[in-house]
Protein backbone atom coordinates (compact mmCIF):
# COMPACT_ATOMS: atom_id res chain seq x y z
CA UNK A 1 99.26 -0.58 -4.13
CA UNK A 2 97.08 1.68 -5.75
CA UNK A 3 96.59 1.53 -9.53
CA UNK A 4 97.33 4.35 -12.03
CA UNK A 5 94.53 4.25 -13.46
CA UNK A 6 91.99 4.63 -10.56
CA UNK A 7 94.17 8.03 -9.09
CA UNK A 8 93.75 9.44 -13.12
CA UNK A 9 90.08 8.07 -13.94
CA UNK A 10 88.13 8.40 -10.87
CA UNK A 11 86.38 11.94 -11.98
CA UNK A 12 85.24 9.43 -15.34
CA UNK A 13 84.73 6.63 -12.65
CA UNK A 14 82.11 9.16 -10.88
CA UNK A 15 80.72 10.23 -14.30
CA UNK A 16 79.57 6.81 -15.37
CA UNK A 17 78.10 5.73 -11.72
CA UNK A 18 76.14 8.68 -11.80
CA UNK A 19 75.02 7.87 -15.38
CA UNK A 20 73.89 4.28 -14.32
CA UNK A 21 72.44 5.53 -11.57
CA UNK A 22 70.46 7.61 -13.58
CA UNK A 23 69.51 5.05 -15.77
CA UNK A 24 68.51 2.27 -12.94
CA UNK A 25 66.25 5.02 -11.73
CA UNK A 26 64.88 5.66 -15.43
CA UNK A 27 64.14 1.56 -15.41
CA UNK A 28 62.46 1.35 -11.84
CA UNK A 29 60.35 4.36 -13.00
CA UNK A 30 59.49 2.96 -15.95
CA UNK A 31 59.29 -0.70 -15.83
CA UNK A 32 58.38 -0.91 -11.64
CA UNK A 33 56.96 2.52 -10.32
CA UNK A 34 54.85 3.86 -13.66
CA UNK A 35 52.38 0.23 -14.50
CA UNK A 36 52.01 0.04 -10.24
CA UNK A 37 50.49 3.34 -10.46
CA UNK A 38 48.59 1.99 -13.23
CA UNK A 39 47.03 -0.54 -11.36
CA UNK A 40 46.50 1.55 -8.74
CA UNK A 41 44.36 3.87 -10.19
CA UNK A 42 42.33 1.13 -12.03
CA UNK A 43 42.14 -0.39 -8.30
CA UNK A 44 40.57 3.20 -7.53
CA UNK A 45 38.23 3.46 -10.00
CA UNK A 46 36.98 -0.27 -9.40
CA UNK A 47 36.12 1.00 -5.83
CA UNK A 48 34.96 3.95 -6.67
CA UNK A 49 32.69 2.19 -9.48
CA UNK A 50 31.49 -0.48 -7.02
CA UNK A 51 30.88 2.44 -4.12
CA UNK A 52 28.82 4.26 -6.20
CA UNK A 53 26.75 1.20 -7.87
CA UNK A 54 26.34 0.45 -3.62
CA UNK A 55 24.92 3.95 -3.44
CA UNK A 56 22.21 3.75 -6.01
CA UNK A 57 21.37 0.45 -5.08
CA UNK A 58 20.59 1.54 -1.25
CA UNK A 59 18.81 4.66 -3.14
CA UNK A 60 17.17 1.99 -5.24
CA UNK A 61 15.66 0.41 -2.17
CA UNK A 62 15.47 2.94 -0.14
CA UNK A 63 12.92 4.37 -2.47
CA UNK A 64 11.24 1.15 -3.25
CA UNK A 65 10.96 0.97 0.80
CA UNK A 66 9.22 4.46 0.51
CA UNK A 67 7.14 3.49 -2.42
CA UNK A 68 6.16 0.39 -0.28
CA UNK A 69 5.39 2.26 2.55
CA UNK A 70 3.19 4.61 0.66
CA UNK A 71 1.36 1.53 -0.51
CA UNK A 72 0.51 0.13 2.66
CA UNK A 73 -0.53 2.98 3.78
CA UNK A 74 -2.97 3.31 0.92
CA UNK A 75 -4.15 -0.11 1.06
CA UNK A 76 -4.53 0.55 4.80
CA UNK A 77 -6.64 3.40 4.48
CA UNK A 78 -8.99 2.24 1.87
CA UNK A 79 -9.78 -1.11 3.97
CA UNK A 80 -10.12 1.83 7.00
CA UNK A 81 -12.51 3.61 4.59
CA UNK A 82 -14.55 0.49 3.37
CA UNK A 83 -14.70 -0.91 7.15
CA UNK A 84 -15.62 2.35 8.19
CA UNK A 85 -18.56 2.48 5.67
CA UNK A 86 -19.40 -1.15 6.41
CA UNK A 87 -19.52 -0.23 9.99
CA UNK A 88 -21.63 3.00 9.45
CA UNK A 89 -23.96 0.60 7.08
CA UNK A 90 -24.14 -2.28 10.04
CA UNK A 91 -25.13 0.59 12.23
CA UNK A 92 -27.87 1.87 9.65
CA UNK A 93 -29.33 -1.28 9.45
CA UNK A 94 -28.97 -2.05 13.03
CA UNK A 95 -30.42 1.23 14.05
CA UNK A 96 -33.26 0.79 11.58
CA UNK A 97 -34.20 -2.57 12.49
CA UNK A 98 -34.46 -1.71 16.02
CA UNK A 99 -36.72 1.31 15.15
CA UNK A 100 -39.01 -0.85 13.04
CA UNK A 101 -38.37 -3.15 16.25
CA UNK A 102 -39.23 -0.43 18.41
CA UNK A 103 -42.14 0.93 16.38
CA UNK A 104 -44.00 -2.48 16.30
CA UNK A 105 -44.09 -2.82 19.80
CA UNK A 106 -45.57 0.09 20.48
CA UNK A 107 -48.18 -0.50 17.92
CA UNK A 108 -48.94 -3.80 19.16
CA UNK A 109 -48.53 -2.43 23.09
CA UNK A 110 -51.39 -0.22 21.50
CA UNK A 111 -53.22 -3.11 20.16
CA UNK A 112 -52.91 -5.15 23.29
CA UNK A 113 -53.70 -2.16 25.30
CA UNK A 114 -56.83 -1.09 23.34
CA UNK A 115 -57.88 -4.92 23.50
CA UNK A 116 -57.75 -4.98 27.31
CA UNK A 117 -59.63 -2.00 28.11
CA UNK A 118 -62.31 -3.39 25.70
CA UNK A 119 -62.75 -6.38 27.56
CA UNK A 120 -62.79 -4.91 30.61
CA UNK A 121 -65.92 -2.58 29.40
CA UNK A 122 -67.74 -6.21 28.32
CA UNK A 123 -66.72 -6.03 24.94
CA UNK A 124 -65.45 -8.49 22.15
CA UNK A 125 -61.84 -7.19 22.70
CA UNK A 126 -61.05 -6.72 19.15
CA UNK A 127 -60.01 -3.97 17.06
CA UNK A 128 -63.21 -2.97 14.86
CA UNK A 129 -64.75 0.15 14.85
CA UNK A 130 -67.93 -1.90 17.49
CA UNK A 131 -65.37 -1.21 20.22
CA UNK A 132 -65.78 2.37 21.30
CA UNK A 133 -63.77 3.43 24.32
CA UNK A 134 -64.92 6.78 25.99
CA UNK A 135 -62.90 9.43 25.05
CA UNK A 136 -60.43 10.11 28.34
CA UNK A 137 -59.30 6.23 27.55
CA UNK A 138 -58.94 6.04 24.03
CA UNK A 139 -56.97 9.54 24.36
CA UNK A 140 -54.84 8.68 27.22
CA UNK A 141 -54.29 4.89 24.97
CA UNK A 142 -53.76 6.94 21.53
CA UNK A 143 -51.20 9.69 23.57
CA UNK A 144 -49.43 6.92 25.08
CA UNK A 145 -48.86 5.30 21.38
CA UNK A 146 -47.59 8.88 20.28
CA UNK A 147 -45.24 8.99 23.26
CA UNK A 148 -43.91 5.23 22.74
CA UNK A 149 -43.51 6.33 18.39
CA UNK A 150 -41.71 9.58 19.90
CA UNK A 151 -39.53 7.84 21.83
CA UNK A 152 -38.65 4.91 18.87
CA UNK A 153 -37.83 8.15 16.78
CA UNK A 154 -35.91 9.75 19.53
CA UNK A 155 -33.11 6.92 20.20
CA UNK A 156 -33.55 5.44 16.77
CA UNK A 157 -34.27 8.11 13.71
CA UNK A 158 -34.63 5.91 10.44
CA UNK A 159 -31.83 6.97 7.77
C-alpha cells in the first residue's frame, strides 16, 4: 500500500516542508512578530515620556513648595521685625510716659511737701519766693526731690 511516488520523492517532500516552513516563519516575523515590537517600543517610549513629564512636574512643585516656603518665611520674619519694632516703640513710649509720670510726681511730692512745711511755720503755704524755709528743711526737701528724679531716671531713662 505504499505509493511510488512517496518511497522516490520524499527527500523533495522534505525539501519543500522545510521551504514552507521557512517561509511561515518569514510571514510571522514579518507580518506578526516585527509591527508587535513596534508597538511595543512606542508603548515604551509613551511611559517613559509620561515618567519623565511626572518627574519634572514633582520637581516643578517641589520647587514651587521651596519657593513657598522661602516666602513664608520672609513674610514671617518681616511681620517678626515690624512687631518687634512696634513692641520696642510701645515700650519707648510706655517707658517714657511713666518717667514723665514718675518725674511729675516727684515734682509735685516736692510742691506738696514744700507747701506743708510752710504752713506748718505759719505761712501762706504757697510757692513764692515769701516762703523761706530754714536751710536744713529746704535741703533735706530739695535732696529728697533729687533722690525721687534719680530714681525716675534709674528705672525709667527717657530714649
Amino acid at each position: 500500500m505504499s505509493t511510488p511516488w512517496l518511497k522516490q520523492d520524499w527527500f523533495k517532500l522534505l525539501i519543500a516542508l522545510g521551504v514552507i516552513i521557512i517561509a511561515l516563519s518569514f510571514v510571522y516575523y514579518f507580518v506578526i512578530f516585527t509591527p508587535n515590537q513596534a508597538k511595543i517600543k512606542n508603548d515604551l517610549a509613551k511611559q517613559e515620556l509620561l515618567y519623565k513629564q511626572e518627574q519634572d512636574q514633582k520637581q516643578q512643585e517641589l520647587k514651587a513648595a521651596e519657593l513657598q516656603a522661602e516666602q513664608d518665611k520672609a513674610a514671617q520674619s518681616q511681620a517678626l521685625k515690624e512687631e518687634q519694632i512696634k513692641n520696642t516703640r510701645a515700650a519707648k513710649i510706655s517707658r517714657n510716659k511713666n518717667f514723665a509720670t514718675c518725674f511729675n510726681t516727684a515734682q509735685d511730692n516736692y510742691d506738696a511737701n514744700w507747701a506743708n512745711n510752710c504752713k506748718s511755720f505759719g505761712k501762706n503755704g504757697d510757692l513764692t519766693p515769701s516762703c523761706l524755709l530754714p536751710s536744713n528743711i529746704a535741703d533735706s526737701i530739695d535732696q529728697h526731690l533729687k533722690d525721687d528724679r534719680d530714681y525716675c531716671y534709674k528705672f525709667w531713662p527717657p530714649q
